[in-house]
Protein backbone atom coordinates (compact mmCIF):
# COMPACT_ATOMS: atom_id res chain seq x y z
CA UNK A 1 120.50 124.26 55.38
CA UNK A 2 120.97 121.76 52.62
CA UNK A 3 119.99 123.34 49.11
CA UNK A 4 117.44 122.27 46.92
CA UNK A 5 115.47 122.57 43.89
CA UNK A 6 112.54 120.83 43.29
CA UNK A 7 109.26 121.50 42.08
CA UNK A 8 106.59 120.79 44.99
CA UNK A 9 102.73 120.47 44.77
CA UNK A 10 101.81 122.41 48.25
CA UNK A 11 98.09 122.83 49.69
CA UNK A 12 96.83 125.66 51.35
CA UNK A 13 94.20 127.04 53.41
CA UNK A 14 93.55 129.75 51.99
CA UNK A 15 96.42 131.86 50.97
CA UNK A 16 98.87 130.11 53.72
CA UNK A 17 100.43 126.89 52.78
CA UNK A 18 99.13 123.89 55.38
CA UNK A 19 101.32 120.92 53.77
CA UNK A 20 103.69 119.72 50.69
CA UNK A 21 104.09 116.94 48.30
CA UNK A 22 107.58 116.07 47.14
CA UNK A 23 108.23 114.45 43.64
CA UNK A 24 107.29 110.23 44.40
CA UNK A 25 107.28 111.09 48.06
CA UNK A 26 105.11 111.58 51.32
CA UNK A 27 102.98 114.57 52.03
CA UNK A 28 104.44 116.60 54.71
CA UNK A 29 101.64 118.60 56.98
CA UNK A 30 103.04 121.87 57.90
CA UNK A 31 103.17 122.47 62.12
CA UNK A 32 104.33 126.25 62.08
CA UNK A 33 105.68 128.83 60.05
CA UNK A 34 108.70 130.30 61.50
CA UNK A 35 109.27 133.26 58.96
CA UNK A 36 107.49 134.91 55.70
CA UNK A 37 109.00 137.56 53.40
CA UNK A 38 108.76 138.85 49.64
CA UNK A 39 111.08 139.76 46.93
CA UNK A 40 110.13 141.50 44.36
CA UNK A 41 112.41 142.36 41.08
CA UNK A 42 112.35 143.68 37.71
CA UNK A 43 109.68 146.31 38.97
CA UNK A 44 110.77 148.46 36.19
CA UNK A 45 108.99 145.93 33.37
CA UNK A 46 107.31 142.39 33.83
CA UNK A 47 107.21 142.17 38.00
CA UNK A 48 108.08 138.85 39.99
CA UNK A 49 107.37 138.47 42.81
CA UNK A 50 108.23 135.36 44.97
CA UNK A 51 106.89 134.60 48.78
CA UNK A 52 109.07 132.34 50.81
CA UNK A 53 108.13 130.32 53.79
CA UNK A 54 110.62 128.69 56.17
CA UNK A 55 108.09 126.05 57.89
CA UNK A 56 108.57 123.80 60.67
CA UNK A 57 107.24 120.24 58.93
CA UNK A 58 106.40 117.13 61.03
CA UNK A 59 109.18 114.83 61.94
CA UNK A 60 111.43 117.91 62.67
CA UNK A 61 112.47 118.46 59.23
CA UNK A 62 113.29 122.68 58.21
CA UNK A 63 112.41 123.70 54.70
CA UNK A 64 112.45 126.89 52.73
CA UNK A 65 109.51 126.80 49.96
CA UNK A 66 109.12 129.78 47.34
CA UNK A 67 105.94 130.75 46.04
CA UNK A 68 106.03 132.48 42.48
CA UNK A 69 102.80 134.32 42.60
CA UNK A 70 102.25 135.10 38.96
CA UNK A 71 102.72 131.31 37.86
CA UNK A 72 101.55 129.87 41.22
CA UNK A 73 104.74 127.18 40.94
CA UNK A 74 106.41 125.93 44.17
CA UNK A 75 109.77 124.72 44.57
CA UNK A 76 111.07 123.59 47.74
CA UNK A 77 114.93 125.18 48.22
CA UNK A 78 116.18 123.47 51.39
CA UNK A 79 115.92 121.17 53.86
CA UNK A 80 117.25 120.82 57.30
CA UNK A 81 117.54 117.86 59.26
């Protein structure tokens, strides 16, 4: 997996993310979600907590999105081809 880091607006239905928007780019509509898991740190004083999604997008591509709950900011992390 290529790494990334860039700031992504994503849209969701409810609280599961349904598609993406890159920086000057296309909107990618989400087909699956292949895994979901949470980190947490710092529990001992101000908590973060970040939700990452490795999603199955159309057109084949793989990417790895984080969700920062407490600022609800996205950032795409990788992409596979």
């Amino acid at each position: 997996m290529k790494n990334v880091r860039e700031a992504v607006e994503v849209h969701c239905s409810g609280k599961r993310p349904v598609a993406f928007r890159r920086v000057q780019r296309k909107t990618y509509m989400i087909e699956r979600i292949l895994r979901v898991w949470m980190v947490q740190t710092a529990w001992w004083a101000d908590e973060v907590q970040h939700t990452y999604y490795e999603v199955v997008v159309k057109g084949g591509v793989y990417l790895l999105c984080c969700r920062n709950r407490a600022g609800n900011v996205w950032q795409l992390l990788g992409v596979q081809d």
